[in-house]
Protein backbone atom coordinates (compact mmCIF):
# COMPACT_ATOMS: atom_id res chain seq x y z
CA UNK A 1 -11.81 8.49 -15.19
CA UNK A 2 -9.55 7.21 -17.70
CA UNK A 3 -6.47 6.66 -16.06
CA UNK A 4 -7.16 2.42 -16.17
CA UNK A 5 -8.89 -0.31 -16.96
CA UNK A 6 -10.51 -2.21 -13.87
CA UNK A 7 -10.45 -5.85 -15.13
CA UNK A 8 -13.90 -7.93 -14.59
CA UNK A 9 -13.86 -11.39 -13.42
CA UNK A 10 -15.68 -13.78 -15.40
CA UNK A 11 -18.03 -15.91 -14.14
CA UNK A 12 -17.16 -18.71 -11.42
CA UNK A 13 -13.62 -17.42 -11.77
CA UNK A 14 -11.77 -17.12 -7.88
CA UNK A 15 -12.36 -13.34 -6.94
CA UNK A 16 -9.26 -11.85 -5.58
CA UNK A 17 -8.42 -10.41 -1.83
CA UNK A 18 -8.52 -6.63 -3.74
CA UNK A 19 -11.86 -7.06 -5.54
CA UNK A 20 -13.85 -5.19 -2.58
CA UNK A 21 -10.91 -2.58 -3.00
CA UNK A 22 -11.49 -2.30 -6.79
CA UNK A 23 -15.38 -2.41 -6.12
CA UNK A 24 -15.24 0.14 -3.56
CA UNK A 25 -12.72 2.14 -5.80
CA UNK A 26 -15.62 1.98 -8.93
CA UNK A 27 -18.22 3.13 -6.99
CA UNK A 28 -16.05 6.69 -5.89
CA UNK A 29 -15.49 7.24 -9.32
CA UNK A 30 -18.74 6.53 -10.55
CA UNK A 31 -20.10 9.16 -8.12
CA UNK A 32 -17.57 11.45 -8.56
CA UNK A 33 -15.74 11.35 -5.67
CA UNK A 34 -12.29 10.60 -7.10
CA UNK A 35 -10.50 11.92 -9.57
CA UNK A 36 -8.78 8.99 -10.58
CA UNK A 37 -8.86 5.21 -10.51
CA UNK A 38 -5.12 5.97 -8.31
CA UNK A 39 -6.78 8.33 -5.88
CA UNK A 40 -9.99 6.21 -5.22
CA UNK A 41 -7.75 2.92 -4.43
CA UNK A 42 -6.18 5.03 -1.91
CA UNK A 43 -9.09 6.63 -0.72
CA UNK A 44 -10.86 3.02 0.11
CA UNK A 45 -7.29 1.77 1.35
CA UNK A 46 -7.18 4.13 4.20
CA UNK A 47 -10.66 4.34 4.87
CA UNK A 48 -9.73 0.64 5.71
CA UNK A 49 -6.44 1.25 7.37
CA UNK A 50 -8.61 3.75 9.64
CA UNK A 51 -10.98 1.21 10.34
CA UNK A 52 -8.28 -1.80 11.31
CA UNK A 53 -6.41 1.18 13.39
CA UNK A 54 -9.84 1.90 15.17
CA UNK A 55 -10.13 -1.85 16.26
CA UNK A 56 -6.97 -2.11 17.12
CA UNK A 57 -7.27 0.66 19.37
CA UNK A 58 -10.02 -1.05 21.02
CA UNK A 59 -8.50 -4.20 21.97
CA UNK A 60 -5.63 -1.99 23.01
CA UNK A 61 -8.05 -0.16 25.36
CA UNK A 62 -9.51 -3.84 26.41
CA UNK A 63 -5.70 -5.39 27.31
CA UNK A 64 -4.82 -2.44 29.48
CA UNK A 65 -7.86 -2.76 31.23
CA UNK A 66 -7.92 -5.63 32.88
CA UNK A 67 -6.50 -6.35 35.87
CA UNK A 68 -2.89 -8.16 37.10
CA UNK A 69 -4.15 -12.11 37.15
CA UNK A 70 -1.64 -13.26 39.67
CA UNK A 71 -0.68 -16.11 36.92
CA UNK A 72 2.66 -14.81 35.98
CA UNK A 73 2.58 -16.09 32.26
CA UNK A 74 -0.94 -14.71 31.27
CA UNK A 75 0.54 -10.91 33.03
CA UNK A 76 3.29 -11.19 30.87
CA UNK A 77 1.44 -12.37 28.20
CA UNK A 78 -1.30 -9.50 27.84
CA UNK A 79 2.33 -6.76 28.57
CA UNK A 80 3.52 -8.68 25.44
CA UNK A 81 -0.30 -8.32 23.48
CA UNK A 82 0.21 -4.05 24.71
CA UNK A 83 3.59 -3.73 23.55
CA UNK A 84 3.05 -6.01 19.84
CA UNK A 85 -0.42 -3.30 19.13
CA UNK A 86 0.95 -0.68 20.16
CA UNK A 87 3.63 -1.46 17.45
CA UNK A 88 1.04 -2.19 15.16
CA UNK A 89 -0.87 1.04 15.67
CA UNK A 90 2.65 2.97 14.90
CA UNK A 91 2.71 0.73 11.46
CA UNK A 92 -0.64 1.83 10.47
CA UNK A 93 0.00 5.31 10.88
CA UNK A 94 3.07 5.32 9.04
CA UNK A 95 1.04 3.50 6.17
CA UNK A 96 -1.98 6.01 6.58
CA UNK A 97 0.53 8.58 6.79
CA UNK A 98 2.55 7.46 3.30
CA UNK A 99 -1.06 6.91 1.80
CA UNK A 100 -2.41 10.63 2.36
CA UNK A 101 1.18 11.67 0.21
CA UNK A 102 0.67 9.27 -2.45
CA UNK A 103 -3.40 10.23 -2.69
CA UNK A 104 -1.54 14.34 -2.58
CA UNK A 105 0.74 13.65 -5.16
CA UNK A 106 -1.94 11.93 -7.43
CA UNK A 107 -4.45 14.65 -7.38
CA UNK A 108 -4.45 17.12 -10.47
CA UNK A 109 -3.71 20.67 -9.01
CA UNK A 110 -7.04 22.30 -9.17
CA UNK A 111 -8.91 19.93 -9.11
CA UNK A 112 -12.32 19.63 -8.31
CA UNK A 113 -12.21 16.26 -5.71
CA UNK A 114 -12.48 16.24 -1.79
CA UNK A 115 -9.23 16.87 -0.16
CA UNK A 116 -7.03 14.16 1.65
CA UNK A 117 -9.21 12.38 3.85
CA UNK A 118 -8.66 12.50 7.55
């Protein structure tokens, strides 16, 4: 637990877009579920890569179900939405797949920490 220092924010000072990373990241350690300050950033980062994959998948599942509107534009338009997630969902798994290496190659052989998340 002593691999860094997580820097507080003063008060009224702007919090930053990776607070609720670095929060999230705290707490793991704090209840032992990390075994570094490394390894629980990457933990909360997929969890949240998982989660953005999961809705994508579901407006995914919502475009290819609906029905051929005549209108020539919007058809072509919600072919366009399947193709641009689909390529999303392929860049999320390569970044969940490069994040379960990185949390690999951070954890101490041995030790005593949950495996890579699925």
């Amino acid at each position: 637990m002593s691999e860094g220092i997580v820097p507080l924010r003063q008060k009224g000072e702007a919090s930053s877009a990776l607070d609720r990373f670095d929060i999230a990241a705290v707490a793991l350690l704090i209840g032992d579920q990390a075994a570094s300050l490394q390894a629980a950033r990457a933990v909360v980062i997929l969890n949240d890569l998982r989660a953005h994959r999961g809705q994508m998948t579901a407006v995914l599942v919502d475009v290819r179900g609906r029905e051929p509107t005549g209108d020539p534009l919007i058809d072509e338009a919600n072919a366009n939405l399947v193709t641009a997630i689909n390529s999303c969902i392929v860049q999320i798994d390569l970044f969940i797949a490069r994040g379960q290496l990185i949390l690999k190659e951070a954890a101490p052989s041995g030790a005593n920490h949950p495996e890579v998340p699925k």
